[in-house]
N, C-alpha and C. Protein backbone atom coordinates (compact mmCIF):
# COMPACT_ATOMS: atom_id res chain seq x y z
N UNK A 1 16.83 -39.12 -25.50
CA UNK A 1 15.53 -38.94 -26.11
C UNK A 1 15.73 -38.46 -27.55
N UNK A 2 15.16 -39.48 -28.50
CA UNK A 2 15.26 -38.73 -29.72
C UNK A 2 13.96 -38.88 -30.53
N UNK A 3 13.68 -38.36 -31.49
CA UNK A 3 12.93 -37.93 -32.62
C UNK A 3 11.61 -36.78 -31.96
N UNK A 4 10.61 -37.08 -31.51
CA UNK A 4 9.60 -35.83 -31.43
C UNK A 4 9.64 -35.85 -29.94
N UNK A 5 10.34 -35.80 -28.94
CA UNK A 5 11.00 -35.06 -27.82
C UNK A 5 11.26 -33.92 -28.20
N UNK A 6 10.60 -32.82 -26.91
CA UNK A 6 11.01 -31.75 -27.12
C UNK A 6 11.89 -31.53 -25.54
N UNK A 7 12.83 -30.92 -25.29
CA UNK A 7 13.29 -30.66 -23.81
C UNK A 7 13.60 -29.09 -23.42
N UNK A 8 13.91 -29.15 -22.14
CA UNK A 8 14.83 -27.95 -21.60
C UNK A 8 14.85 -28.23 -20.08
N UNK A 9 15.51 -27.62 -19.61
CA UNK A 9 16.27 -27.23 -18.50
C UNK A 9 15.60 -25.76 -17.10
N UNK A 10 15.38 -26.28 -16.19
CA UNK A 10 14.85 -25.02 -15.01
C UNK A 10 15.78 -25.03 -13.77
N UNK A 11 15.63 -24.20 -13.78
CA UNK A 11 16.43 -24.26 -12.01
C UNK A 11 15.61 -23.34 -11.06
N UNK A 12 15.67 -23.77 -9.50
CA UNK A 12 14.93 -22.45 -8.77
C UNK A 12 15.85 -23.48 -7.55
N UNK A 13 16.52 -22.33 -6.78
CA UNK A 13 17.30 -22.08 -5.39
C UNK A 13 18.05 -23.50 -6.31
N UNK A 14 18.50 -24.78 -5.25
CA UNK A 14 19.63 -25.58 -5.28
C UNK A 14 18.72 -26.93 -6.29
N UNK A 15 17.56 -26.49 -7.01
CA UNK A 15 16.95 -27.37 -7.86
C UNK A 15 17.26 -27.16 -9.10
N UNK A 16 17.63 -28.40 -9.84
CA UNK A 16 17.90 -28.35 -11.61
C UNK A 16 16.82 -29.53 -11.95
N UNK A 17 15.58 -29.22 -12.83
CA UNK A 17 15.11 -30.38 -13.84
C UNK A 17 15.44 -30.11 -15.07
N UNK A 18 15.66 -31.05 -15.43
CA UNK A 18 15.24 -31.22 -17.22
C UNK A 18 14.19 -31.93 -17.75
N UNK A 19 13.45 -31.37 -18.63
CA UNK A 19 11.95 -31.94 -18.63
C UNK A 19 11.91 -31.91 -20.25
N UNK A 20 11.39 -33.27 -20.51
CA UNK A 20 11.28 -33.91 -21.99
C UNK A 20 10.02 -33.84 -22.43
N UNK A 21 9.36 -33.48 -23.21
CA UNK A 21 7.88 -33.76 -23.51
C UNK A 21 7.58 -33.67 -24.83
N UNK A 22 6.33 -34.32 -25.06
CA UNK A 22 6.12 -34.83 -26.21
C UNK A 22 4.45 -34.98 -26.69
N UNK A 23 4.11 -34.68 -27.98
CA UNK A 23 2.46 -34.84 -27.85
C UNK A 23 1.44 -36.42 -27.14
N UNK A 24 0.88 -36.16 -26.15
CA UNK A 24 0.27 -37.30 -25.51
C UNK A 24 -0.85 -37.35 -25.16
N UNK A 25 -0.55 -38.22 -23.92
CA UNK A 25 -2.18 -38.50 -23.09
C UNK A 25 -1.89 -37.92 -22.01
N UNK A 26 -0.71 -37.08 -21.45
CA UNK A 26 -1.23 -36.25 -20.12
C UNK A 26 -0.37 -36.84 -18.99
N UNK A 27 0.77 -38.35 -19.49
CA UNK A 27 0.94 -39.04 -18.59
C UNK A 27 2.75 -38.09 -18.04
N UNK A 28 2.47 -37.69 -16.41
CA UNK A 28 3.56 -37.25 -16.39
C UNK A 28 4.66 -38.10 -15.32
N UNK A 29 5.94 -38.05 -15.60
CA UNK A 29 6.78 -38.70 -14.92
C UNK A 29 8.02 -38.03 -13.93
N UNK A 30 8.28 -38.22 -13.08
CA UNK A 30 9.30 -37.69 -12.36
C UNK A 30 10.21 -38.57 -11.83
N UNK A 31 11.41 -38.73 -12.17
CA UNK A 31 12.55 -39.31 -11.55
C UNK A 31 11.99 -40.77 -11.48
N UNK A 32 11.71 -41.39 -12.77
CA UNK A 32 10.66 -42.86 -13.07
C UNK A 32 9.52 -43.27 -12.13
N UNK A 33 8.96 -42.01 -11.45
CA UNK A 33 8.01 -42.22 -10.98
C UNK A 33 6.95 -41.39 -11.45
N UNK A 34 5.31 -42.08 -11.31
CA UNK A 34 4.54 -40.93 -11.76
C UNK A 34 4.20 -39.93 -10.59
N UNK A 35 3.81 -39.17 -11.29
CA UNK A 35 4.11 -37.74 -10.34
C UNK A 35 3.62 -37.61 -9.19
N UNK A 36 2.24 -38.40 -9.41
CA UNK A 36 1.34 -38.50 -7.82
C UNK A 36 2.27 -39.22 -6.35
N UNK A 37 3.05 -40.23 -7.37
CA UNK A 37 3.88 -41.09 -6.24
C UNK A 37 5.27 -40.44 -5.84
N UNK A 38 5.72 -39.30 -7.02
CA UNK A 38 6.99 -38.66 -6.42
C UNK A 38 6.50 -37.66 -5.40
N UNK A 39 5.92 -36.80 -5.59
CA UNK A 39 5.57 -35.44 -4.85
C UNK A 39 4.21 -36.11 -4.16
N UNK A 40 4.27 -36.17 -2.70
CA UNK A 40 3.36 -36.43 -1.53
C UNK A 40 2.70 -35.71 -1.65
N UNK A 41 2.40 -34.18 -1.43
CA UNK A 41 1.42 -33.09 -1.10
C UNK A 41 1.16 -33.08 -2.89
N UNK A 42 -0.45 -32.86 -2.26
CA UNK A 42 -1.26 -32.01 -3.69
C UNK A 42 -0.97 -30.54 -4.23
N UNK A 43 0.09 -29.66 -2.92
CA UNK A 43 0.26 -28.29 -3.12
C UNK A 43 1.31 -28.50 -4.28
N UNK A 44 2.24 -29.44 -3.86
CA UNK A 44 3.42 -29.65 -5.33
C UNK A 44 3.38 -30.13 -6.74
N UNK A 45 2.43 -31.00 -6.35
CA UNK A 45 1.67 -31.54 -7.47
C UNK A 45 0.95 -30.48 -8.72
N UNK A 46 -0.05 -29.74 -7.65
CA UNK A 46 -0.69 -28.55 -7.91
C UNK A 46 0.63 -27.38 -9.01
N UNK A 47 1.21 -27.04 -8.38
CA UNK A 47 2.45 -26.09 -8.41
C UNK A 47 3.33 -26.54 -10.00
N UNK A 48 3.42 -27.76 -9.47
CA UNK A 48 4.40 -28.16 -11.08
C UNK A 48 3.33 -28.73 -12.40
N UNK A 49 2.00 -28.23 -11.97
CA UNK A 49 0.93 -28.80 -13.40
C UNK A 49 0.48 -27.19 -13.75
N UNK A 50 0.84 -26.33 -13.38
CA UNK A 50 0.61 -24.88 -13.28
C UNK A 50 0.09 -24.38 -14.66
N UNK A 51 1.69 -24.80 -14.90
CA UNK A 51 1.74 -24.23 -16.42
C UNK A 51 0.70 -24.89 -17.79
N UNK A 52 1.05 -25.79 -17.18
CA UNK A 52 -0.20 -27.27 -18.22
C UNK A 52 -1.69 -26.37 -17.99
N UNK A 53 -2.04 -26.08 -16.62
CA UNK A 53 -3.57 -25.72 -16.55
C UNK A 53 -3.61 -24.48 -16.95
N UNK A 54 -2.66 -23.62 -17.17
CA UNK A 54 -3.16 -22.36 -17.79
C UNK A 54 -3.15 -22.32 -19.19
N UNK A 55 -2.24 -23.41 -20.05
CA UNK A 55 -2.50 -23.10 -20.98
C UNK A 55 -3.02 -23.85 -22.09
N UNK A 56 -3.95 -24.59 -20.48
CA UNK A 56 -5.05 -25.89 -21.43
C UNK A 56 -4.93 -26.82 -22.01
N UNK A 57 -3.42 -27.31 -21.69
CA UNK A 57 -2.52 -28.45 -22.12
C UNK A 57 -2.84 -29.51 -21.49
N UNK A 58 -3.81 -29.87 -20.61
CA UNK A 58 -3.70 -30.55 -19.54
C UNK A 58 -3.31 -31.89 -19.86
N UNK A 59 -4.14 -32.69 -20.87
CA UNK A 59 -3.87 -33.68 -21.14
C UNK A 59 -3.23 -33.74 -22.78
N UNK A 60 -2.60 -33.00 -23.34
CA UNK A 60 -1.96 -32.98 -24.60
C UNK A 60 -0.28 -33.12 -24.77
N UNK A 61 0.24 -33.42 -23.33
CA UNK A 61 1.82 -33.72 -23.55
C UNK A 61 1.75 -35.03 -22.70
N UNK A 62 2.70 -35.82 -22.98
CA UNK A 62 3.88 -36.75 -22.21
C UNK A 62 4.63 -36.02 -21.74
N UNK A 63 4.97 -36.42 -19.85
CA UNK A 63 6.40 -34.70 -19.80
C UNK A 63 7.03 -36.29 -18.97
N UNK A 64 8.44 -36.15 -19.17
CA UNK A 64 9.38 -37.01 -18.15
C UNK A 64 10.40 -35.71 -18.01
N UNK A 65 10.62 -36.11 -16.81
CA UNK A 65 11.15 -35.02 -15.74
C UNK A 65 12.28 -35.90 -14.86
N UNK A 66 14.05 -35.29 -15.04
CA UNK A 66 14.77 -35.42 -14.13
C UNK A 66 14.99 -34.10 -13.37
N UNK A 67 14.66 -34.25 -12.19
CA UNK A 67 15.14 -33.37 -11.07
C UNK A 67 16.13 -34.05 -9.95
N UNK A 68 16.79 -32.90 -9.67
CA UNK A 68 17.96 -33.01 -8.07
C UNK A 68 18.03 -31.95 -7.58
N UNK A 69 18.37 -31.98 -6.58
CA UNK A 69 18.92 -31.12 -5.31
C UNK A 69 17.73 -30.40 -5.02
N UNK A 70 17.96 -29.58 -3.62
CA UNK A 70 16.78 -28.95 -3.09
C UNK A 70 15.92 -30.02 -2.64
N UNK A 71 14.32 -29.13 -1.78
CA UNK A 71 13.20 -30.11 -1.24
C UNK A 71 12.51 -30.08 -2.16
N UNK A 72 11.41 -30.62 -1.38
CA UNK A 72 10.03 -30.69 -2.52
C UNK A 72 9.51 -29.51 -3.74
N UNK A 73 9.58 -28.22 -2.26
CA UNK A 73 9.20 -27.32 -3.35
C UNK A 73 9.91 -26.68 -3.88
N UNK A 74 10.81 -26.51 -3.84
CA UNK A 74 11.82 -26.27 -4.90
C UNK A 74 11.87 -27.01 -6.22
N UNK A 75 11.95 -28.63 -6.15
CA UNK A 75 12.08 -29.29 -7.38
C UNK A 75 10.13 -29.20 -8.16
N UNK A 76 8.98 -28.74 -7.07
CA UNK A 76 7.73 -28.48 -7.96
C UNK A 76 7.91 -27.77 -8.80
């Protein structure tokens, strides 16, 4: 990813993402899928837009997201 990509790196228990984002329309991606189709439950879904809804970002980034290891909620 280069020019107005911004990234970093999370981990929680045996989960690592790295998450790229950029000024947008809101569209988010996970492991080349969009997010509704990676994460089944609305609780994970819910969980990994957290940060977006508190700080009113909702629709103002592009985020692409590689995650591994761990389950669901771990990689939310």
């Amino acid at each position: 990813m280069i020019g107005e990509w911004n990234n970093g790196t999370g981990r929680r228990k045996s989960s690592v993402a790295r998450v790229f984002l950029k000024k947008g329309s809101g569209k988010i991606t996970v492991n080349g899928k969009d997010i509704q189709e990676y994460f089944g439950r609305e609780t994970s879904i819910m969980i990994a837009k957290q940060p977006l809804v508190l700080t009113n970002n909702t629709g103002a980034f592009d985020i692409q997201i590689n995650v591994h290891g761990g389950g669901e909620s771990g990689q939310a």
